[in-house]
PDB file of N, CA and C in Angstrom:
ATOM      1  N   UNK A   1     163.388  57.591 103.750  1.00  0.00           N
ATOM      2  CA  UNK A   1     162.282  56.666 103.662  1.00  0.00           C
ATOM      3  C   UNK A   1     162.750  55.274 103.254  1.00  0.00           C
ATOM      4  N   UNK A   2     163.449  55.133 102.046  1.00  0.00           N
ATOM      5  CA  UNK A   2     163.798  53.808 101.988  1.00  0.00           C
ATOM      6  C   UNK A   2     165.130  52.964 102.648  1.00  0.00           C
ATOM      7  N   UNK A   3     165.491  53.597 102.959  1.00  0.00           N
ATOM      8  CA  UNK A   3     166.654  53.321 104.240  1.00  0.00           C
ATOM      9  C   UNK A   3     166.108  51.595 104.854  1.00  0.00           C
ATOM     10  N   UNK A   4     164.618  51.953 105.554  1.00  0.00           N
ATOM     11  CA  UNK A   4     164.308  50.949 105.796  1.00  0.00           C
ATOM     12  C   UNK A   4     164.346  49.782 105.116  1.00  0.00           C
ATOM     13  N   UNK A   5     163.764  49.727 103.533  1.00  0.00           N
ATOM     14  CA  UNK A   5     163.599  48.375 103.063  1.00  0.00           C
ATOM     15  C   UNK A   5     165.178  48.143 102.390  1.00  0.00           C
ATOM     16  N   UNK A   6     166.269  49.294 101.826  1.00  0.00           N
ATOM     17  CA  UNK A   6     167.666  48.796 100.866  1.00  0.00           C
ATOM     18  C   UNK A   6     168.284  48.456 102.098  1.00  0.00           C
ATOM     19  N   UNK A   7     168.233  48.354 103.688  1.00  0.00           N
ATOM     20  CA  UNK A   7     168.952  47.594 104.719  1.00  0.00           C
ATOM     21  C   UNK A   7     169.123  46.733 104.719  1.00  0.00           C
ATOM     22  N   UNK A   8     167.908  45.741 104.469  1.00  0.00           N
ATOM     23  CA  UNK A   8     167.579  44.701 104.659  1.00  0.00           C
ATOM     24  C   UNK A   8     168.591  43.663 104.310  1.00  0.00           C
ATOM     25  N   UNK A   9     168.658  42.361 104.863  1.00  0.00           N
ATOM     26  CA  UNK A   9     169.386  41.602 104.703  1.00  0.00           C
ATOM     27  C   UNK A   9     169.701  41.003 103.199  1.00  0.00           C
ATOM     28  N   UNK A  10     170.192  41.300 101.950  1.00  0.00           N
ATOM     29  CA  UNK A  10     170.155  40.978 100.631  1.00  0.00           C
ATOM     30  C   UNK A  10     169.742  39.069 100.741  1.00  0.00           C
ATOM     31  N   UNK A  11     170.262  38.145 101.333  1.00  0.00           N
ATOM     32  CA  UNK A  11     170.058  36.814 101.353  1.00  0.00           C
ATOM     33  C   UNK A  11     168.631  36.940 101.280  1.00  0.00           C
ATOM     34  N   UNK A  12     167.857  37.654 102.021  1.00  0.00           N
ATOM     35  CA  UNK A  12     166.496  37.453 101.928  1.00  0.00           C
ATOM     36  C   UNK A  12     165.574  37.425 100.791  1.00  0.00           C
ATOM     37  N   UNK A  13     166.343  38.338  99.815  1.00  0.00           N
ATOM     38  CA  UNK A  13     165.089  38.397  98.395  1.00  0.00           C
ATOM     39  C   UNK A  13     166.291  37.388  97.256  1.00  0.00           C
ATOM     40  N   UNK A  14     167.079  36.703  97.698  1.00  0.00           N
ATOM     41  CA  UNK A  14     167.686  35.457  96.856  1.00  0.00           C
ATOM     42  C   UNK A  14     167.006  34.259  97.027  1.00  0.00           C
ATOM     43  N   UNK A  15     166.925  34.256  95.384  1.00  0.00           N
ATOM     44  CA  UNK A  15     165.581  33.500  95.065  1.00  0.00           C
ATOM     45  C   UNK A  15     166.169  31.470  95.463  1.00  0.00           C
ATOM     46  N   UNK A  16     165.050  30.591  95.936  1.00  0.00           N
ATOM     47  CA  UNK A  16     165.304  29.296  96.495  1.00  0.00           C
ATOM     48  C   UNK A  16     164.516  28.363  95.744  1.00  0.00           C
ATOM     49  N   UNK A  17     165.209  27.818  95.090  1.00  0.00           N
ATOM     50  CA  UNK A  17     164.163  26.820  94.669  1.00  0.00           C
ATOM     51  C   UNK A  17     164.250  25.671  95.586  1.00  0.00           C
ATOM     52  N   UNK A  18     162.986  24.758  95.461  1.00  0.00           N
ATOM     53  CA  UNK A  18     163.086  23.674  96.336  1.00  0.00           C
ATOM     54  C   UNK A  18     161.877  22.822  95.744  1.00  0.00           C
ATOM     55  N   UNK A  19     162.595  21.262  95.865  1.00  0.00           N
ATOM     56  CA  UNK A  19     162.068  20.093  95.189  1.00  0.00           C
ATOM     57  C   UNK A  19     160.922  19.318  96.348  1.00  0.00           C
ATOM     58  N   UNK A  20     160.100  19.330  95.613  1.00  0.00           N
ATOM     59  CA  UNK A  20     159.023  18.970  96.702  1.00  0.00           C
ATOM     60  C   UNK A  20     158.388  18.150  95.782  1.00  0.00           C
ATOM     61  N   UNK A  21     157.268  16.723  96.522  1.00  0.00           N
ATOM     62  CA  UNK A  21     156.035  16.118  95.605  1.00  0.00           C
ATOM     63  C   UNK A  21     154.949  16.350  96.398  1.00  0.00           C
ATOM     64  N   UNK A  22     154.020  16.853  95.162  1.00  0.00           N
ATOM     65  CA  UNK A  22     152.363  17.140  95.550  1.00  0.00           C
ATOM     66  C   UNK A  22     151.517  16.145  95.162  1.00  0.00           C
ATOM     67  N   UNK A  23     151.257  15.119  95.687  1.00  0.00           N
ATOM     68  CA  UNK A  23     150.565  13.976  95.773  1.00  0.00           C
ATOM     69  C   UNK A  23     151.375  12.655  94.832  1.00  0.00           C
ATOM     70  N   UNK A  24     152.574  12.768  94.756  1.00  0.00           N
ATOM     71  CA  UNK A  24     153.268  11.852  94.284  1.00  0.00           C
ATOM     72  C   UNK A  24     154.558  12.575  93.219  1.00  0.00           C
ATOM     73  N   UNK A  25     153.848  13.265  92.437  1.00  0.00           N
ATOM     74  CA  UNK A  25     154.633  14.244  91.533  1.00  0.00           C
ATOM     75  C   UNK A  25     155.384  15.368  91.598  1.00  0.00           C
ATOM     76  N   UNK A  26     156.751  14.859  91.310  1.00  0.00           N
ATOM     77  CA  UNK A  26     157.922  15.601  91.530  1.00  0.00           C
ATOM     78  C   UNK A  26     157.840  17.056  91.113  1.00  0.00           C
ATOM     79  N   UNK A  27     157.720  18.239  91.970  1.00  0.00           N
ATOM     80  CA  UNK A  27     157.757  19.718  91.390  1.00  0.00           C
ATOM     81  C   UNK A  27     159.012  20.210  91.740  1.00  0.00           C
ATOM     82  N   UNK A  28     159.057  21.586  91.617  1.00  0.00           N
ATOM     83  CA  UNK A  28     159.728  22.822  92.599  1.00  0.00           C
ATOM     84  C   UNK A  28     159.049  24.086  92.054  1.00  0.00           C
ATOM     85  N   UNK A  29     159.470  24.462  93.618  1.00  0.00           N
ATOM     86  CA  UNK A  29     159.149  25.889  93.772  1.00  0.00           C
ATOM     87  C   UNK A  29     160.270  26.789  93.973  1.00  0.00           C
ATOM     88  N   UNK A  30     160.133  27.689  92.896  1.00  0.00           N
ATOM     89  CA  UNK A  30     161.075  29.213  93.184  1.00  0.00           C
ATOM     90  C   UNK A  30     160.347  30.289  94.136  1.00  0.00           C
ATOM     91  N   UNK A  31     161.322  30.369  94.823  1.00  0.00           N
ATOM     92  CA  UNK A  31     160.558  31.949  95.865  1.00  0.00           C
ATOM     93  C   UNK A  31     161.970  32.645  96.298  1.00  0.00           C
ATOM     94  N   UNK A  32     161.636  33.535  96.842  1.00  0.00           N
ATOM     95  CA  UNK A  32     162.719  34.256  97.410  1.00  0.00           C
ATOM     96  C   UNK A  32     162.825  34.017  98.614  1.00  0.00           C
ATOM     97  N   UNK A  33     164.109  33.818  99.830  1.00  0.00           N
ATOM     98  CA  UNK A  33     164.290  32.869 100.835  1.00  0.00           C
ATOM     99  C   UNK A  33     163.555  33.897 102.123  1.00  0.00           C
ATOM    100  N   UNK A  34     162.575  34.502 101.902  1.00  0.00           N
ATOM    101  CA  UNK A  34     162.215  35.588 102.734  1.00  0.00           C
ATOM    102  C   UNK A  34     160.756  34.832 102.755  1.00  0.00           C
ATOM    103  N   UNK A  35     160.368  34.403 101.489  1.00  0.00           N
ATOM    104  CA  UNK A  35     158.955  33.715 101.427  1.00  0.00           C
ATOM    105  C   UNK A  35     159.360  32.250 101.913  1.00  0.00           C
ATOM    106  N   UNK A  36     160.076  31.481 101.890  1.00  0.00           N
ATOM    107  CA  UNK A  36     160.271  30.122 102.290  1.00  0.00           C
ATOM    108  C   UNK A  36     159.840  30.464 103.685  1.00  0.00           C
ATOM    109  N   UNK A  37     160.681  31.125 104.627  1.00  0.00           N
ATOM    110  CA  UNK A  37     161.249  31.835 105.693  1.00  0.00           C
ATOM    111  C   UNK A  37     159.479  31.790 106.068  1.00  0.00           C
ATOM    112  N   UNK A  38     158.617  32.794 105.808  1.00  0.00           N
ATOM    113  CA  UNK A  38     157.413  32.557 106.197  1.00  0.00           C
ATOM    114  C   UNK A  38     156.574  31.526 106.353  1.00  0.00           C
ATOM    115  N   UNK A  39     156.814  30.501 104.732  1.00  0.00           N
ATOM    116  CA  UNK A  39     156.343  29.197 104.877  1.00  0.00           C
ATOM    117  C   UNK A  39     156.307  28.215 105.868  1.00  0.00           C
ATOM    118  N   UNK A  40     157.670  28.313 106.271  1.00  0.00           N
ATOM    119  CA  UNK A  40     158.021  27.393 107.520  1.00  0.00           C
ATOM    120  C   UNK A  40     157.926  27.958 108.777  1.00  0.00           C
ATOM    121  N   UNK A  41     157.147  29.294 109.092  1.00  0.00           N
ATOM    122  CA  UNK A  41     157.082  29.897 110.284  1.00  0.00           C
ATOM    123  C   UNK A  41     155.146  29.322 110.097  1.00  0.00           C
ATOM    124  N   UNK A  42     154.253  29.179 109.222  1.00  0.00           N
ATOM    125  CA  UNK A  42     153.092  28.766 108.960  1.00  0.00           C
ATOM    126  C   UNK A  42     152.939  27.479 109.379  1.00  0.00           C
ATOM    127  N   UNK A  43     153.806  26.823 108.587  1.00  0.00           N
ATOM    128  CA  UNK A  43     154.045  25.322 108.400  1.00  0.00           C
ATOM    129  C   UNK A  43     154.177  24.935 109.854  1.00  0.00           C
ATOM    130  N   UNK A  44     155.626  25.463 110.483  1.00  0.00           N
ATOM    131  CA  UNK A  44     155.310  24.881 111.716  1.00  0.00           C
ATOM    132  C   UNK A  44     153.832  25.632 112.644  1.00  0.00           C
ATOM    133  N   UNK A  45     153.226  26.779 112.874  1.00  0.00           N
ATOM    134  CA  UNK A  45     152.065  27.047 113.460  1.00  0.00           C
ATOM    135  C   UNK A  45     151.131  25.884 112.995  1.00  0.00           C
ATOM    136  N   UNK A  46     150.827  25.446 112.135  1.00  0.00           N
ATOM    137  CA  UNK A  46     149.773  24.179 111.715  1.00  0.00           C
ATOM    138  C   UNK A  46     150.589  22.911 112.080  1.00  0.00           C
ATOM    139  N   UNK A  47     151.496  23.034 112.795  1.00  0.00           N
ATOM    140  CA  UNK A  47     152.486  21.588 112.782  1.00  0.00           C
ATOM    141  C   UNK A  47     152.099  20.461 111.778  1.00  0.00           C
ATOM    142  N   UNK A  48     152.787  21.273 110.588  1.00  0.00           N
ATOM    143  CA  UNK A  48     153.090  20.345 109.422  1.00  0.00           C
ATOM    144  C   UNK A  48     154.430  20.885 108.944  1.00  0.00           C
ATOM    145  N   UNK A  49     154.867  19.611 107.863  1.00  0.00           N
ATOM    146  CA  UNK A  49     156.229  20.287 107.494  1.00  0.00           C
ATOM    147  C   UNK A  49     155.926  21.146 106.320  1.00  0.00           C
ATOM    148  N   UNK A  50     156.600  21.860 105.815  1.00  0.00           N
ATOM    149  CA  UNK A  50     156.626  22.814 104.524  1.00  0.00           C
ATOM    150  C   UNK A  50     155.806  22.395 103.497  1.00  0.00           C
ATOM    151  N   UNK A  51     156.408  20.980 103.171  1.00  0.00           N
ATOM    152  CA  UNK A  51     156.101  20.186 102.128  1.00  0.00           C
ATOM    153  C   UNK A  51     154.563  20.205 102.221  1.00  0.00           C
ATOM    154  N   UNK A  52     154.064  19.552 103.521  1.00  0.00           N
ATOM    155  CA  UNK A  52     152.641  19.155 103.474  1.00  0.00           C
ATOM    156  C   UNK A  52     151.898  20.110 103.380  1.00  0.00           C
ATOM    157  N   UNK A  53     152.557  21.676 104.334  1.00  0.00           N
ATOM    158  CA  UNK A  53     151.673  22.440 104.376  1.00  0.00           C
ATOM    159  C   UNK A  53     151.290  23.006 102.437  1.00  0.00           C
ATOM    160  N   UNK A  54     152.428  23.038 101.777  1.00  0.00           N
ATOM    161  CA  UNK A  54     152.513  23.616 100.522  1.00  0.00           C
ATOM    162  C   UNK A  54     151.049  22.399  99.861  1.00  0.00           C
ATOM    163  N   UNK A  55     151.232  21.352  99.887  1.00  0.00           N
ATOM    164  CA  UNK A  55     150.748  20.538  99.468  1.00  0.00           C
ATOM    165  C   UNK A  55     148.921  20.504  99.900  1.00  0.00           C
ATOM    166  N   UNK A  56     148.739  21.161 101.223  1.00  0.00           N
ATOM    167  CA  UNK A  56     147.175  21.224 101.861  1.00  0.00           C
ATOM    168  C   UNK A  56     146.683  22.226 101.180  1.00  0.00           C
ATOM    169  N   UNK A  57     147.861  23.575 100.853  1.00  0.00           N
ATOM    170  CA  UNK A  57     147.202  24.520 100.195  1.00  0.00           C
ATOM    171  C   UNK A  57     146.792  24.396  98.540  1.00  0.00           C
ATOM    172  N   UNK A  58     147.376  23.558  98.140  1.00  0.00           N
ATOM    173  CA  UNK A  58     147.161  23.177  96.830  1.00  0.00           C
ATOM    174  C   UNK A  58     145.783  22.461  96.837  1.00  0.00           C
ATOM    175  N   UNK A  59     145.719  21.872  97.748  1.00  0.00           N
ATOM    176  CA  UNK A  59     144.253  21.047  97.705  1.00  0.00           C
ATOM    177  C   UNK A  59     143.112  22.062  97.733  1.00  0.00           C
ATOM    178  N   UNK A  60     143.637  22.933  98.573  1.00  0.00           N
ATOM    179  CA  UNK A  60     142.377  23.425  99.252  1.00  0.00           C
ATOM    180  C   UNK A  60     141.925  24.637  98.039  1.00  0.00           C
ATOM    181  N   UNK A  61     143.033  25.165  97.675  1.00  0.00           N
ATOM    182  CA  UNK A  61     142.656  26.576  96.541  1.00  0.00           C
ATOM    183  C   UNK A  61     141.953  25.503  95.019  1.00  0.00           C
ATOM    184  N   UNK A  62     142.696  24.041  94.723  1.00  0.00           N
ATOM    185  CA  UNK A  62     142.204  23.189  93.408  1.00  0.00           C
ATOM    186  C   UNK A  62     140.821  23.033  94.219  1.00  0.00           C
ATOM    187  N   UNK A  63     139.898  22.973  95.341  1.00  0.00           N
ATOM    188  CA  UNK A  63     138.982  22.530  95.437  1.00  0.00           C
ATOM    189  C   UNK A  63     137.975  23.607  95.316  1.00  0.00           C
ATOM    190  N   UNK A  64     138.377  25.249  95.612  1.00  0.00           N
ATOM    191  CA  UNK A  64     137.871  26.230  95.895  1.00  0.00           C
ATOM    192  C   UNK A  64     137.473  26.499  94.336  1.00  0.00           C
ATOM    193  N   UNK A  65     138.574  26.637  94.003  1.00  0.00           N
ATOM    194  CA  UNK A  65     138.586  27.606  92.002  1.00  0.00           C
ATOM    195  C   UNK A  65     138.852  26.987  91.237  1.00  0.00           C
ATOM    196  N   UNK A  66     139.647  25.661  91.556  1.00  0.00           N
ATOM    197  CA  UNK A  66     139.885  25.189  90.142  1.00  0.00           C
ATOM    198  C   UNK A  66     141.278  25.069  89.737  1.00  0.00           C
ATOM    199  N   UNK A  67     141.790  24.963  88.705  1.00  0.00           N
ATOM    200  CA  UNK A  67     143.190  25.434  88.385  1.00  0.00           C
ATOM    201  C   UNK A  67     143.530  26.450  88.566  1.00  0.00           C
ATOM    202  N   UNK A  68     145.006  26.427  89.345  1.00  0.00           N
ATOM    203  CA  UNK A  68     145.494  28.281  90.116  1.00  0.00           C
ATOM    204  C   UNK A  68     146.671  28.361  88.458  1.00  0.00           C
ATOM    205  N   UNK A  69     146.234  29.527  88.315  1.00  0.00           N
ATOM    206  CA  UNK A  69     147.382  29.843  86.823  1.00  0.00           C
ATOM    207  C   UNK A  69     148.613  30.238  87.399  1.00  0.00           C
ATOM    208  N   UNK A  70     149.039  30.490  88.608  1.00  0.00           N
ATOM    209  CA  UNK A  70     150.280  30.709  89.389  1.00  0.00           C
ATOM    210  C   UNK A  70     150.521  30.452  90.672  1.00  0.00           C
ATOM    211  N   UNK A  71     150.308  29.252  90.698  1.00  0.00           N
ATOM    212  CA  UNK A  71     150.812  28.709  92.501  1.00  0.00           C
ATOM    213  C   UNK A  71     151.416  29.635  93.078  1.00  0.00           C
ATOM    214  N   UNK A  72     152.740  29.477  92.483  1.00  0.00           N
ATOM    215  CA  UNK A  72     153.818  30.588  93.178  1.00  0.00           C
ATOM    216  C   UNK A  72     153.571  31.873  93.570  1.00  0.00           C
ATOM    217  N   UNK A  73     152.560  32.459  92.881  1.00  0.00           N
ATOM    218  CA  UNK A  73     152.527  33.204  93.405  1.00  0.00           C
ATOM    219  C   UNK A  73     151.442  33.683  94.501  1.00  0.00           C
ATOM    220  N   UNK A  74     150.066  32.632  94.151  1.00  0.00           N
ATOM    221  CA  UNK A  74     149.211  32.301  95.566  1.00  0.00           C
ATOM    222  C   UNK A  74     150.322  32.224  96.613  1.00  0.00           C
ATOM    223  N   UNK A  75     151.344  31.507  96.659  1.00  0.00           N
ATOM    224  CA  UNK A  75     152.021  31.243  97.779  1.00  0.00           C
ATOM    225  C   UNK A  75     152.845  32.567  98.399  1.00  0.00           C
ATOM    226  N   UNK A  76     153.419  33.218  97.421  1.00  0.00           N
ATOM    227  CA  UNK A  76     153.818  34.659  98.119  1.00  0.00           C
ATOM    228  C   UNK A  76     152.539  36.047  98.637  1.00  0.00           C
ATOM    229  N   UNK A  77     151.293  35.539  97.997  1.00  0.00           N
ATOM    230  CA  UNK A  77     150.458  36.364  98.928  1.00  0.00           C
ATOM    231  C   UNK A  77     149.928  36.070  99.756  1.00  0.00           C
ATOM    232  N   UNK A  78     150.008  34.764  99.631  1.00  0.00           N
ATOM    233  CA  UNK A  78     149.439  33.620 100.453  1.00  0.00           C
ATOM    234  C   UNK A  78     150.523  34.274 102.065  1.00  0.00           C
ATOM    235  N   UNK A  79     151.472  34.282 102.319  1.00  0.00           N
ATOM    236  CA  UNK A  79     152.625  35.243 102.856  1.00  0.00           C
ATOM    237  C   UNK A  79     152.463  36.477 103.432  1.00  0.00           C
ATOM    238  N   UNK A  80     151.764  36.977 102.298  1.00  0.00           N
ATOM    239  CA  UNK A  80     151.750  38.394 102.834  1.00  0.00           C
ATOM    240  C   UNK A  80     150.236  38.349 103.479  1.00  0.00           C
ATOM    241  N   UNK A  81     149.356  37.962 103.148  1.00  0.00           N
ATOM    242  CA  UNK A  81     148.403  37.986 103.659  1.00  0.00           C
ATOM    243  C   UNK A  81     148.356  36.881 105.422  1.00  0.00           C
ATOM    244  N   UNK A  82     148.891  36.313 105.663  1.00  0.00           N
ATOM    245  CA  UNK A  82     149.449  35.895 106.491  1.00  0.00           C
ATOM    246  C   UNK A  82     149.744  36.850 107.899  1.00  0.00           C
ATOM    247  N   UNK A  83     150.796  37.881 107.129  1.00  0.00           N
ATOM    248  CA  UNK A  83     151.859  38.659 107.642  1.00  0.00           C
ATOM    249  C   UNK A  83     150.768  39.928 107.949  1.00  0.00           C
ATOM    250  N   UNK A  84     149.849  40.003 106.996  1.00  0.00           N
ATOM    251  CA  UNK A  84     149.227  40.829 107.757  1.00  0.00           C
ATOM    252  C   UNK A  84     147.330  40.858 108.762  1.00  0.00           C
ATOM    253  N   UNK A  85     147.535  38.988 108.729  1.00  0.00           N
ATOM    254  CA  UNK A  85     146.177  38.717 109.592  1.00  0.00           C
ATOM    255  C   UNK A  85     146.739  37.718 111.119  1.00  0.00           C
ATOM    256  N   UNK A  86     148.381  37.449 111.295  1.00  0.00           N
ATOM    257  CA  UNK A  86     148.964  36.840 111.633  1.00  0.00           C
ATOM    258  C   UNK A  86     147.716  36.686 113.476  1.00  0.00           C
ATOM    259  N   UNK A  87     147.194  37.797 114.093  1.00  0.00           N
ATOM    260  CA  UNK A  87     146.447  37.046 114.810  1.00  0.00           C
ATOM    261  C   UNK A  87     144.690  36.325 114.667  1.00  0.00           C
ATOM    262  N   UNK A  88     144.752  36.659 113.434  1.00  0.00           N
ATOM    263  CA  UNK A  88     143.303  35.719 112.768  1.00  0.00           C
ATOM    264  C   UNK A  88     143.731  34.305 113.043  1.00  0.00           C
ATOM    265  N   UNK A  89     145.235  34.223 112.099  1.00  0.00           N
ATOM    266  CA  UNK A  89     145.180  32.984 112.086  1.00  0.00           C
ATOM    267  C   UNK A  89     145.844  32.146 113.230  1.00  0.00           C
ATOM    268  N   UNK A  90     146.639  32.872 114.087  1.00  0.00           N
ATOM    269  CA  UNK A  90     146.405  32.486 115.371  1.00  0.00           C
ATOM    270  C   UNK A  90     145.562  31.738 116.322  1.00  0.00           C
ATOM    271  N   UNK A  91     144.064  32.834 116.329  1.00  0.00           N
ATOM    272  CA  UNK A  91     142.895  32.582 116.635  1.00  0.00           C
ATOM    273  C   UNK A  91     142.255  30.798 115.985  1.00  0.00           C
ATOM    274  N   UNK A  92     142.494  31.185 114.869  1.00  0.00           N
ATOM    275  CA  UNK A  92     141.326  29.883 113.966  1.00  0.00           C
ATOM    276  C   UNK A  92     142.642  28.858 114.549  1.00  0.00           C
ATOM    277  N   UNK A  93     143.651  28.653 114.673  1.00  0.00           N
ATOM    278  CA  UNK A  93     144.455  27.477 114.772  1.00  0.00           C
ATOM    279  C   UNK A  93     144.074  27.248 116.360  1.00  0.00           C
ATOM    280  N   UNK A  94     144.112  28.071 117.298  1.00  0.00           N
ATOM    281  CA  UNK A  94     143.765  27.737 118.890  1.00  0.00           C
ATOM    282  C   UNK A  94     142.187  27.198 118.282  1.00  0.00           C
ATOM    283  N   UNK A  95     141.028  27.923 117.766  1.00  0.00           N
ATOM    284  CA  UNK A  95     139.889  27.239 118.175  1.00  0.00           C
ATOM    285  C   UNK A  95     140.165  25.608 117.227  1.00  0.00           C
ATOM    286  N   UNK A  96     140.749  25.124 116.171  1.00  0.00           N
ATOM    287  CA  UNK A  96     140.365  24.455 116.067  1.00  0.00           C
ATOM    288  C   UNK A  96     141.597  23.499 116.658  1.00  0.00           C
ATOM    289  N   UNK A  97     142.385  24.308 117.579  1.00  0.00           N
ATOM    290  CA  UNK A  97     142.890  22.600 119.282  1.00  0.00           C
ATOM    291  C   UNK A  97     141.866  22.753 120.042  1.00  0.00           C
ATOM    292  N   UNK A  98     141.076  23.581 120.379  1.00  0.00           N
ATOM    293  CA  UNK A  98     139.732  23.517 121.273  1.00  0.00           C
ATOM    294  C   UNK A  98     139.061  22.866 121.052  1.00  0.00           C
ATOM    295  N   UNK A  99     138.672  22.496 119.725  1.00  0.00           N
ATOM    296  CA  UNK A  99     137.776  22.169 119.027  1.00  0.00           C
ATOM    297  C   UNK A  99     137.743  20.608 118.723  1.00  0.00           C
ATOM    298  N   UNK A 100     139.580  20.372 119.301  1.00  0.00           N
ATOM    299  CA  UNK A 100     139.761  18.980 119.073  1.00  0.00           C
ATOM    300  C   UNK A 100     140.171  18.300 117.703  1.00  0.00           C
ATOM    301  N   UNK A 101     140.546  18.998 116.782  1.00  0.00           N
ATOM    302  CA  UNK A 101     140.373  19.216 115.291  1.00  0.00           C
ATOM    303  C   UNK A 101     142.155  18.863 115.164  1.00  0.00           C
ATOM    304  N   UNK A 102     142.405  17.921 114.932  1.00  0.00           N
ATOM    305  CA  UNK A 102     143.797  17.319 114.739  1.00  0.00           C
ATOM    306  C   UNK A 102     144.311  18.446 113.406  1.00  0.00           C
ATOM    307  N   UNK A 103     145.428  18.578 113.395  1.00  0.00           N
ATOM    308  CA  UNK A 103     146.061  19.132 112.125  1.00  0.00           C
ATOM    309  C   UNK A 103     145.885  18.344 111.038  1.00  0.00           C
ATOM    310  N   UNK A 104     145.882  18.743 109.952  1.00  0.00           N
ATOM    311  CA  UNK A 104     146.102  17.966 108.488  1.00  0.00           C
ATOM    312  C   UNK A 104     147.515  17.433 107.976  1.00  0.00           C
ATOM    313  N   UNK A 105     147.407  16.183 108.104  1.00  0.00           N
ATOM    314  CA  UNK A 105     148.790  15.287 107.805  1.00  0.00           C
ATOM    315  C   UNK A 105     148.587  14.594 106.947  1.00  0.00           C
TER     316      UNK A 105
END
């Protein structure tokens, strides 16, 4: 049974930090290079870069709830949940080029 997941490529769950600014202010984010890896498979589907996309989601969850007590880790379920609606969000990104609805830059 676990054959499948101790295969796996070890680089993948080595953790990445990376220096990014969210509306001017210098952060970083730690993830493991398996979650970056998704980020930028998102990032480019919304054709934005990492940065911005990291940065839209921050807006959008501070506008929803409020203060998130763990970004980081919104962002790794943020991932998995992704990984497992991948043609939802497919869907909502075609209707809104139909729709005429420019990406968020």
């Amino acid at each position: 049974m676990c054959n499948l997941f101790i295969s796996q490529d070890s680089s993948s769950y080595q953790a990445e930090t990376r220096a990014m600014r969210l509306h001017g202010f210098s952060t970083s984010i730690r993830l493991e290079a398996a979650f970056w890896t998704t980020l930028e498979e998102i990032a480019a589907k919304e054709r934005l870069s990492v940065a911005r996309f990291v940065t839209v989601l921050y807006d959008e969850i501070q506008e929803k709830i409020g203060d998130v007590q763990n970004f980081t880790s919104f962002l790794r379920v943020t991932c998995l949940h992704y990984l497992r609606n991948q043609d939802l969000h497919s869907q909502q990104v075609e209707a809104r080029r139909i729709a005429g609805a420019e990406p968020v830059s």
